[in-house]
C-alpha atoms as a PDB file:
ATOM      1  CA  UNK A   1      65.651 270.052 144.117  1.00  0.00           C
ATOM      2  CA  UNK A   2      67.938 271.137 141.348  1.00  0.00           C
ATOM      3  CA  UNK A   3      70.051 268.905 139.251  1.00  0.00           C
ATOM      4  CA  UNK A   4      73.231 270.408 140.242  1.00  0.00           C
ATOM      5  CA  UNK A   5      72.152 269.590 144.262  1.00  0.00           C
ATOM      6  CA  UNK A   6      71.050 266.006 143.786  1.00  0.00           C
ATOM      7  CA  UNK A   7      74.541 265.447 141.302  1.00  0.00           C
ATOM      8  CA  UNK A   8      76.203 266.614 144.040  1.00  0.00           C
ATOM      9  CA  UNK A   9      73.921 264.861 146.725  1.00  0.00           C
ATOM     10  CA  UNK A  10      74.704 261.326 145.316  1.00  0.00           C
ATOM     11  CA  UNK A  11      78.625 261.554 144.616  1.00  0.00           C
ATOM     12  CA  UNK A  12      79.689 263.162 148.371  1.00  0.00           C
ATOM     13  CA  UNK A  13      77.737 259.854 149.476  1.00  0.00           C
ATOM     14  CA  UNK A  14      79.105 257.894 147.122  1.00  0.00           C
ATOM     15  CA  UNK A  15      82.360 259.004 147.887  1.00  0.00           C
ATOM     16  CA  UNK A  16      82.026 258.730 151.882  1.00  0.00           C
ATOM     17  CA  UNK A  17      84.532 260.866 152.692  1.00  0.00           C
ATOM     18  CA  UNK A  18      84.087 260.174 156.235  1.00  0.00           C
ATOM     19  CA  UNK A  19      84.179 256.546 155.943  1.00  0.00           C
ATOM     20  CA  UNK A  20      87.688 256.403 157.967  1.00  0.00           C
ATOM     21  CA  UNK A  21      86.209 258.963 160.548  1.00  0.00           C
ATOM     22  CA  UNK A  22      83.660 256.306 161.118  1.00  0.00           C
ATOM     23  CA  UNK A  23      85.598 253.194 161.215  1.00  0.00           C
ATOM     24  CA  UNK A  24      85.976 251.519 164.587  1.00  0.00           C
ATOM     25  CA  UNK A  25      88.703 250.262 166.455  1.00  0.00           C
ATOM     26  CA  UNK A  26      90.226 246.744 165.794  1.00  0.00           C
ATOM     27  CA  UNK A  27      90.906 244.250 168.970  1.00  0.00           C
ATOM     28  CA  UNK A  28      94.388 245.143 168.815  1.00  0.00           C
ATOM     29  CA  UNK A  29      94.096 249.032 168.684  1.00  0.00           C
ATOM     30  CA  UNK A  30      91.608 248.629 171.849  1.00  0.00           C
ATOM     31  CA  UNK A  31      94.159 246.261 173.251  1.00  0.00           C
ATOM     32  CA  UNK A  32      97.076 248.638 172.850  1.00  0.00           C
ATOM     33  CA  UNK A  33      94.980 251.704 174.038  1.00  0.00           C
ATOM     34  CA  UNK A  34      92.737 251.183 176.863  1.00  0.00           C
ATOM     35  CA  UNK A  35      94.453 250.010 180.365  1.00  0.00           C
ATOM     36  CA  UNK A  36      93.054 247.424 183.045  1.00  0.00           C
ATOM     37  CA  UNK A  37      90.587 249.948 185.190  1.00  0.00           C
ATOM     38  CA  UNK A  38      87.848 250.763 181.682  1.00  0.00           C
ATOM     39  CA  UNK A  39      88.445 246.993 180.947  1.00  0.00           C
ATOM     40  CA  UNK A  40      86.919 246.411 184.379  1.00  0.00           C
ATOM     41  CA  UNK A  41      84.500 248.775 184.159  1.00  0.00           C
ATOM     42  CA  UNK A  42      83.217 247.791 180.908  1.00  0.00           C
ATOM     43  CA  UNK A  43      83.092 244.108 181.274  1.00  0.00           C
ATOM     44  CA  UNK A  44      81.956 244.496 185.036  1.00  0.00           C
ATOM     45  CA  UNK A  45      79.221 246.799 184.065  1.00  0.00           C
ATOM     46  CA  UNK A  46      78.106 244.568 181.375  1.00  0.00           C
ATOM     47  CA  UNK A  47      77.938 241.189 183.194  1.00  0.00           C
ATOM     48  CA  UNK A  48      76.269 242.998 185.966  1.00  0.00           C
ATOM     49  CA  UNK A  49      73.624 244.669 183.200  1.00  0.00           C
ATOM     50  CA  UNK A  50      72.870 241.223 181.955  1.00  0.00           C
ATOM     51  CA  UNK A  51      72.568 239.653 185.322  1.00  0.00           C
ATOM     52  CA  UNK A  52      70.316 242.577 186.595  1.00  0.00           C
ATOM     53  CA  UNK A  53      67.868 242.134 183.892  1.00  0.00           C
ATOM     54  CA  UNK A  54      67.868 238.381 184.813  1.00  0.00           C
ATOM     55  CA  UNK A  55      66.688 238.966 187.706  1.00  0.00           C
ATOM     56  CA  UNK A  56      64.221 242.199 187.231  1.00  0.00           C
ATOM     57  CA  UNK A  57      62.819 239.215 184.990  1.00  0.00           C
ATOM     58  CA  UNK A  58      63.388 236.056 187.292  1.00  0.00           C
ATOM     59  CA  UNK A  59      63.426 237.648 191.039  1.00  0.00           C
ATOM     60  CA  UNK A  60      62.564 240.976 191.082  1.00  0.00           C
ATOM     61  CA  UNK A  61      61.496 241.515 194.785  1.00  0.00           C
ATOM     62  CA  UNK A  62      65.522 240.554 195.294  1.00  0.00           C
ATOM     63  CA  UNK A  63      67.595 242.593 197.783  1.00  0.00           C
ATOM     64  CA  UNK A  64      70.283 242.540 195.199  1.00  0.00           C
ATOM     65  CA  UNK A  65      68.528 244.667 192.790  1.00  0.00           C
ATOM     66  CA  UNK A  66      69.328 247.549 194.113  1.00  0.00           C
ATOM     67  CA  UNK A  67      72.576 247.045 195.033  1.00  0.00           C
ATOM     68  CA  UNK A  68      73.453 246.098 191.572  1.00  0.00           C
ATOM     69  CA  UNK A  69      71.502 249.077 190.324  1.00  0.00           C
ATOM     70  CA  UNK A  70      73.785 251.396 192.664  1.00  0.00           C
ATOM     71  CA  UNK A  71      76.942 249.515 191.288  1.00  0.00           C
ATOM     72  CA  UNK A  72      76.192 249.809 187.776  1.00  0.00           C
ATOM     73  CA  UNK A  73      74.986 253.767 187.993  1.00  0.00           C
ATOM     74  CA  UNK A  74      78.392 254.286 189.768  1.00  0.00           C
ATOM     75  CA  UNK A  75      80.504 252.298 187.340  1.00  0.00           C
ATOM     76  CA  UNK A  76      78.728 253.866 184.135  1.00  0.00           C
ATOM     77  CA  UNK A  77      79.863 257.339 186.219  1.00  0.00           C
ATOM     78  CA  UNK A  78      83.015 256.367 186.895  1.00  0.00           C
ATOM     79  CA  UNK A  79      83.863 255.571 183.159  1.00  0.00           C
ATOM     80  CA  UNK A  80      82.317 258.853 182.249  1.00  0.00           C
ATOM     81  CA  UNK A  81      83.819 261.053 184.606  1.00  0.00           C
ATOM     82  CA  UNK A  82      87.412 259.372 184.786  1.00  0.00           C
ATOM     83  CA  UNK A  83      90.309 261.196 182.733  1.00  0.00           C
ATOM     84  CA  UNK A  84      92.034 259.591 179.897  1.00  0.00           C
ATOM     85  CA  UNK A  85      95.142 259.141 181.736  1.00  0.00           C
ATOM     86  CA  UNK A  86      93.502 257.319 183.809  1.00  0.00           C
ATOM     87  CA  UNK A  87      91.727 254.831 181.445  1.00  0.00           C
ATOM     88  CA  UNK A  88      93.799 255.022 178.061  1.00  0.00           C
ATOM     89  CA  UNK A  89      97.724 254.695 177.342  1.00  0.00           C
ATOM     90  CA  UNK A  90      98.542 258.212 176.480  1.00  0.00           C
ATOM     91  CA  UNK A  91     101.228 257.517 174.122  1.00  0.00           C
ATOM     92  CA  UNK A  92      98.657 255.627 172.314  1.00  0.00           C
ATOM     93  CA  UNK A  93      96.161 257.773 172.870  1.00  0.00           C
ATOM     94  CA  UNK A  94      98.085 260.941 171.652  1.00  0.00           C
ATOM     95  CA  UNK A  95      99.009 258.895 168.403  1.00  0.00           C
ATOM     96  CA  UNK A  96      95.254 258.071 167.450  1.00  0.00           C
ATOM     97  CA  UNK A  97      94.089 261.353 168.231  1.00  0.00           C
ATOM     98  CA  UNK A  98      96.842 262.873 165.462  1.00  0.00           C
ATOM     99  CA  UNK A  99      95.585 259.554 162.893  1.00  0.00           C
ATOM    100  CA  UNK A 100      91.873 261.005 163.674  1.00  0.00           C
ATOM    101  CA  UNK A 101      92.977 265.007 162.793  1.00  0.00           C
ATOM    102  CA  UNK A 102      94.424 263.312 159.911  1.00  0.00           C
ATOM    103  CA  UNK A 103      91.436 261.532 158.844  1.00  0.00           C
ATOM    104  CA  UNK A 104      89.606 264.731 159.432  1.00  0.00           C
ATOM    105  CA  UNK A 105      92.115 267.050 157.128  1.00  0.00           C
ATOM    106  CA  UNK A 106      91.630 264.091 154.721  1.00  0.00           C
ATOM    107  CA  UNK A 107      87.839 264.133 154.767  1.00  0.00           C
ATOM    108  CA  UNK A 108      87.637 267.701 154.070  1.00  0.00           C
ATOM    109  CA  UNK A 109      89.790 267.284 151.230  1.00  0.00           C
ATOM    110  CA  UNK A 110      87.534 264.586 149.827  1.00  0.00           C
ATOM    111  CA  UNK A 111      84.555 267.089 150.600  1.00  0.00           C
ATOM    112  CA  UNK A 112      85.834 270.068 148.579  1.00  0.00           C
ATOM    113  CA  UNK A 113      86.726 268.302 145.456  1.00  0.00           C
ATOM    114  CA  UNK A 114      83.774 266.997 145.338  1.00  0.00           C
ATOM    115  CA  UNK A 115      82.462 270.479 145.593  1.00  0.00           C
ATOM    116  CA  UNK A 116      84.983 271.666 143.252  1.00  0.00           C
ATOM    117  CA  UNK A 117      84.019 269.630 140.951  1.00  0.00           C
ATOM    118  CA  UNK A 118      80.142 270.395 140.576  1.00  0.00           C
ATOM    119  CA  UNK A 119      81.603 274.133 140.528  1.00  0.00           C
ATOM    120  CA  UNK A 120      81.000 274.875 143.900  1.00  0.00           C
ATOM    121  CA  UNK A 121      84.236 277.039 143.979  1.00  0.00           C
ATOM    122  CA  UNK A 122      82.668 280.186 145.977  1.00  0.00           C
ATOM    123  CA  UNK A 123      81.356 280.998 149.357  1.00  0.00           C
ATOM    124  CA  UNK A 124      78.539 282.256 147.766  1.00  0.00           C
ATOM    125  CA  UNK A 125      77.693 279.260 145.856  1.00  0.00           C
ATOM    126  CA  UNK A 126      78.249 277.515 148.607  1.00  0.00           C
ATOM    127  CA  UNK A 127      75.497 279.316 150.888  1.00  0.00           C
ATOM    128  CA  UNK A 128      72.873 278.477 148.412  1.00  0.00           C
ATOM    129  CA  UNK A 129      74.167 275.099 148.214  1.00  0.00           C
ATOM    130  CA  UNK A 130      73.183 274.591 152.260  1.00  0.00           C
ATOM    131  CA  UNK A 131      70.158 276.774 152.066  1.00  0.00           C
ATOM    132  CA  UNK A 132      68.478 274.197 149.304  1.00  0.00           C
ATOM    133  CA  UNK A 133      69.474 271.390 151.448  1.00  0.00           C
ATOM    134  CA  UNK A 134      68.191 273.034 154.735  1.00  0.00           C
ATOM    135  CA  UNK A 135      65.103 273.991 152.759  1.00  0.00           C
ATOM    136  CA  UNK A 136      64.551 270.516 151.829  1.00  0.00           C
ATOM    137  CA  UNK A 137      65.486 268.873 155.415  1.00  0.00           C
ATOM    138  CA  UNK A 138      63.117 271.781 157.230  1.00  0.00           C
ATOM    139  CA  UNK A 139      60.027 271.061 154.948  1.00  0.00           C
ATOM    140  CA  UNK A 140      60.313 267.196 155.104  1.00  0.00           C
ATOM    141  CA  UNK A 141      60.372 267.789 159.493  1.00  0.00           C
ATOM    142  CA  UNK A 142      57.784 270.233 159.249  1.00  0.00           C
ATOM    143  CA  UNK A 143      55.110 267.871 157.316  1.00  0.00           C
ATOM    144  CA  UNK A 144      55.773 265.342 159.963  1.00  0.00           C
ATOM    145  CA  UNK A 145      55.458 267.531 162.797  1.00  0.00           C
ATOM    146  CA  UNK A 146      52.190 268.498 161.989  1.00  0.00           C
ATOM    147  CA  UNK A 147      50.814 265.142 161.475  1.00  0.00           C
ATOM    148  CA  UNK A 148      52.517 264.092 164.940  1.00  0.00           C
ATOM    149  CA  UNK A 149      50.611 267.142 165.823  1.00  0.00           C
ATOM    150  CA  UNK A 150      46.896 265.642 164.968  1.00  0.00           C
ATOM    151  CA  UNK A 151      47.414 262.434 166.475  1.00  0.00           C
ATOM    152  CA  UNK A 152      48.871 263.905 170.038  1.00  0.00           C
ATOM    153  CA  UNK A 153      46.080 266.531 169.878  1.00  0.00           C
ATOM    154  CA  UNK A 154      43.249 264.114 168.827  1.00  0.00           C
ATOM    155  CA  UNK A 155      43.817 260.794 170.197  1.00  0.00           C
ATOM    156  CA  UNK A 156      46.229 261.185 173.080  1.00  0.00           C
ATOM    157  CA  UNK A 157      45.808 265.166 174.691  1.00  0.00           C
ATOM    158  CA  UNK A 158      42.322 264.379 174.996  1.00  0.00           C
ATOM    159  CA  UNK A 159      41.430 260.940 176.362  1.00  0.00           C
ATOM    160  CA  UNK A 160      44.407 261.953 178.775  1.00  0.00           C
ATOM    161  CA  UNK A 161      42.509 264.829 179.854  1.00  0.00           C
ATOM    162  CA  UNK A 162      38.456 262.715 179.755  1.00  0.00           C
ATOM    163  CA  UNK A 163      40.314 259.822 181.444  1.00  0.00           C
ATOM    164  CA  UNK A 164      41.748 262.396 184.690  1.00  0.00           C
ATOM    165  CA  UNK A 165      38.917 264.229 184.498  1.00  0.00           C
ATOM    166  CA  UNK A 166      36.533 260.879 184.719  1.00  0.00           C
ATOM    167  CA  UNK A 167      39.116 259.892 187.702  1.00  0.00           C
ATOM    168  CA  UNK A 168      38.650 262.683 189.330  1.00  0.00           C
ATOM    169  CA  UNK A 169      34.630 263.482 189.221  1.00  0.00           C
ATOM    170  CA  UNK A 170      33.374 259.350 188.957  1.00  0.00           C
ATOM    171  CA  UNK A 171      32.825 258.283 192.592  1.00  0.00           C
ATOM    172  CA  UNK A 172      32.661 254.787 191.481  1.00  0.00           C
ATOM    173  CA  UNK A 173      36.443 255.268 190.589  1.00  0.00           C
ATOM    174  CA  UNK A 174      36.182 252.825 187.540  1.00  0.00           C
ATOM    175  CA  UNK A 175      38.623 253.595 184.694  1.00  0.00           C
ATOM    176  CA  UNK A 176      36.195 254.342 181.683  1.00  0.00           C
ATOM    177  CA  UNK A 177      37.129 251.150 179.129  1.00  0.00           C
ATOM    178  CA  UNK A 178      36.403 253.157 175.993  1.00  0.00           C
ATOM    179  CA  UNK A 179      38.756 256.475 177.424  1.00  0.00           C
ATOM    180  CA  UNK A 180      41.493 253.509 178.042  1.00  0.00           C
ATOM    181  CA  UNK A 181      40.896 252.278 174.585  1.00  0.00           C
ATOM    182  CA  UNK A 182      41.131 255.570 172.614  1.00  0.00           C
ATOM    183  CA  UNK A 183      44.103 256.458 174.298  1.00  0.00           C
ATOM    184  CA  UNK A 184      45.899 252.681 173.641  1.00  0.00           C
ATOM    185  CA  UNK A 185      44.625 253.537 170.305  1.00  0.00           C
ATOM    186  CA  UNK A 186      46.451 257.007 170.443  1.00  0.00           C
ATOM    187  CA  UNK A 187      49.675 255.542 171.221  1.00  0.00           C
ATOM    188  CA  UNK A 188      50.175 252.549 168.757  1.00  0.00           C
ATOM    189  CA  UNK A 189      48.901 255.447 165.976  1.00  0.00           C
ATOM    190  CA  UNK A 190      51.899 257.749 167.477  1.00  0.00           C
ATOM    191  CA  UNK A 191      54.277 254.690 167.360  1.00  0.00           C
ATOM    192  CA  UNK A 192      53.371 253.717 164.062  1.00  0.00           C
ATOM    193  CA  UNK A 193      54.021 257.748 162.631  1.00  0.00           C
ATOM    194  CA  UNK A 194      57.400 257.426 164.148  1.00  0.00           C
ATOM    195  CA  UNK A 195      58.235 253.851 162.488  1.00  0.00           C
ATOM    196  CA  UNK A 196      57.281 255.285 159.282  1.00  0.00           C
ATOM    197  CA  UNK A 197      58.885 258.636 159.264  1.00  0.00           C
ATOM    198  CA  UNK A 198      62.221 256.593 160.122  1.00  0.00           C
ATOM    199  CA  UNK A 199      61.744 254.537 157.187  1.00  0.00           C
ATOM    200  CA  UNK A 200      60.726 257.450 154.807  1.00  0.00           C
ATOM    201  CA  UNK A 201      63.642 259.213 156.126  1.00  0.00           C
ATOM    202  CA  UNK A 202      65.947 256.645 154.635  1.00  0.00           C
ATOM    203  CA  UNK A 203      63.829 255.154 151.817  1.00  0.00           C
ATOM    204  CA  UNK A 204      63.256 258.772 150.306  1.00  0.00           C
ATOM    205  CA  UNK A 205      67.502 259.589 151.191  1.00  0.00           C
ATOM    206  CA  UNK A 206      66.725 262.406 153.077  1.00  0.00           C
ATOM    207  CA  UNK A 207      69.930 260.779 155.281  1.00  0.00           C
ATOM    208  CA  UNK A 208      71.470 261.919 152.390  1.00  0.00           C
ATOM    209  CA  UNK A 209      70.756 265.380 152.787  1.00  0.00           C
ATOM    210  CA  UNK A 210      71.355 265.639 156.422  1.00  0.00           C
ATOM    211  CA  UNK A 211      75.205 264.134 155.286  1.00  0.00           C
ATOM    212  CA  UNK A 212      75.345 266.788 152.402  1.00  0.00           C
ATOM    213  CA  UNK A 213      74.695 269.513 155.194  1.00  0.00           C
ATOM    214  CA  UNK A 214      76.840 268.163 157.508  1.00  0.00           C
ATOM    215  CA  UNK A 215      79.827 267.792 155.088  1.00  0.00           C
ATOM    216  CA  UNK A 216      78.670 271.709 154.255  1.00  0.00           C
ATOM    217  CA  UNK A 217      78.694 272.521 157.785  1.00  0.00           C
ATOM    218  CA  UNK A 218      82.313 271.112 158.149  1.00  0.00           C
ATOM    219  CA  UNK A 219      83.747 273.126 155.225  1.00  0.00           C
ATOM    220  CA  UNK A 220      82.098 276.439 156.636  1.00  0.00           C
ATOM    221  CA  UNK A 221      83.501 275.434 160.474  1.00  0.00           C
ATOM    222  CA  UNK A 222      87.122 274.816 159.141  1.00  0.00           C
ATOM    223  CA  UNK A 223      87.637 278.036 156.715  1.00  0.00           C
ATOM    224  CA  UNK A 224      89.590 276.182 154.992  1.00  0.00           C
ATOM    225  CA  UNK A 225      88.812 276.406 151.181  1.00  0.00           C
ATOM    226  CA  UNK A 226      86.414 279.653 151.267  1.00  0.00           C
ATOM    227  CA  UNK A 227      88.078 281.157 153.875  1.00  0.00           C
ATOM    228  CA  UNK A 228      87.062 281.716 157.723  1.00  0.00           C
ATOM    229  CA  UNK A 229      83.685 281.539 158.589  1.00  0.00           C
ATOM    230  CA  UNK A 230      81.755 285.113 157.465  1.00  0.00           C
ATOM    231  CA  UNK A 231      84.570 286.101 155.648  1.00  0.00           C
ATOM    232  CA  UNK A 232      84.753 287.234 151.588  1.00  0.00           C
ATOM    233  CA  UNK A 233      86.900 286.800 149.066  1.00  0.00           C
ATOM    234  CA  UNK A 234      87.745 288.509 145.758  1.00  0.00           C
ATOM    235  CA  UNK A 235      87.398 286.100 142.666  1.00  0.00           C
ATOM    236  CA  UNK A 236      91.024 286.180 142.286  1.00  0.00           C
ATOM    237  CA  UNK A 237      91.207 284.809 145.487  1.00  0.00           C
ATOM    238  CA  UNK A 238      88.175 282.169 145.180  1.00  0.00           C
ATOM    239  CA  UNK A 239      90.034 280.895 141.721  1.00  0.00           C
ATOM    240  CA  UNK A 240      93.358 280.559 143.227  1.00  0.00           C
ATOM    241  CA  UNK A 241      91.526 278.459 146.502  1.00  0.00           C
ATOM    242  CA  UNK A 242      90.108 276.320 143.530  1.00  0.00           C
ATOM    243  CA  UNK A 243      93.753 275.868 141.882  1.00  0.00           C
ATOM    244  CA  UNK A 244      94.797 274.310 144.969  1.00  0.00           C
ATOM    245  CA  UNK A 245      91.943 272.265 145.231  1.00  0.00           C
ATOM    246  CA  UNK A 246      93.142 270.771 141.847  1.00  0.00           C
ATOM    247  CA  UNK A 247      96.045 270.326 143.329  1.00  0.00           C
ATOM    248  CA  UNK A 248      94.962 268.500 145.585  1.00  0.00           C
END
């Protein structure tokens, strides 16, 4: 990792550019927005979730079960499937979708001056820029792949295969204990891996990387400070893109 990538690493996440992209909407904004028939379907689907589960836990030989279970599959389609005409106010629908391209113009902005200033003022500086972080990213999910590797290969792929294979040949058709064991074993190993590669991936900041490339991936997408995506530029061109950055 060079200095100039982990400078540059730290202030875009610092900054949070994207903080107003991610915000969520208030009780009022929902309120305003969303009409009666996704109110229905939300808070139907929800009690009749939590009352399911009740009674998968309390009564689960119940003829309701699966009548619920048909209810909430079609009211989890319904929501999906439905137009937004049909489940938001379109005049204020149409005004938070021009607030969100606003946000979105205003994130980028916040994304190339942080660029801009770490001298990132070039499409060519730029593609090195995402190839260290890629670089970075891909070695981090390669090392963990491989060890995921070992432990499916060693203690899950084969007391899967000795444990169907004893099934299959033992005419006493007793489940061999130590087979059941290894493979028990096998899984809470696997678990474990994943618990820990979670909290490397956000005690080493690799999250921060994966937001670097994103923000990087946003830039190149819009072609709007280094111009459209594959595109080149003269240097009179790239220092007049970083004027207006300035600008800015």
């Amino acid at each position: 990792m060079t200095y100039k990538y982990r400078y540059i690493w730290r202030e875009l996440f610092e900054a949070n550019p994207a903080k107003r992209l991610k915000s969520f909407r208030s009780p009022s904004e929902m309120s305003r927005l969303i009409r009666w028939p996704l109110w229905v379907m939300g808070i139907g689907g929800i009690c009749l979730t939590v009352y399911l589960l009740w009674l998968l836990l309390t009564m689960p030989q119940s003829p309701l079960v699966p009548v619920l279970s048909v209810i909430v599959l079609f009211l989890s389609l319904a929501a999906s499937f439905s137009r937004e005409k049909l489940l938001y106010h379109l005049p204020a629908r149409e005004k938070e979708l021009a607030e969100q391209q606003r946000d979105y113009i205003e994130y980028l902005a916040g994304i190339r001056a942080v660029l801009i200033k770490h001298g990132i003022d070039g499409s060519e500086k730029l593609r090195k820029l995402k190839a260290e972080c890629e670089t970075l990213l891909k070695a981090r999910e390669e090392k963990y792949a491989r060890f995921h590797r070992v432990i499916i290969d060693m203690l899950i792929s084969v007391p899967v295969v000795a444990l169907i294979t004893g099934l299959i040949y033992q005419d006493s058709g007793v489940v061999p204990v130590a087979t059941v064991s290894v493979l028990l074993l096998g899984l809470l190993v696997f678990g474990l891996a994943k618990l820990f590669s979670k909290i490397d991936y956000y005690s080493d900041g690799y999250f921060k990387d994966q937001n670097l490339l994103d923000a990087i991936s946003e830039v190149e997408y819009a072609g709007w400070q280094f111009g459209a995506p594959g595109g080149t530029r003269t240097d009179g061109e790239e220092a007049q893109a970083a004027d207006e950055v300035r600008a800015v």
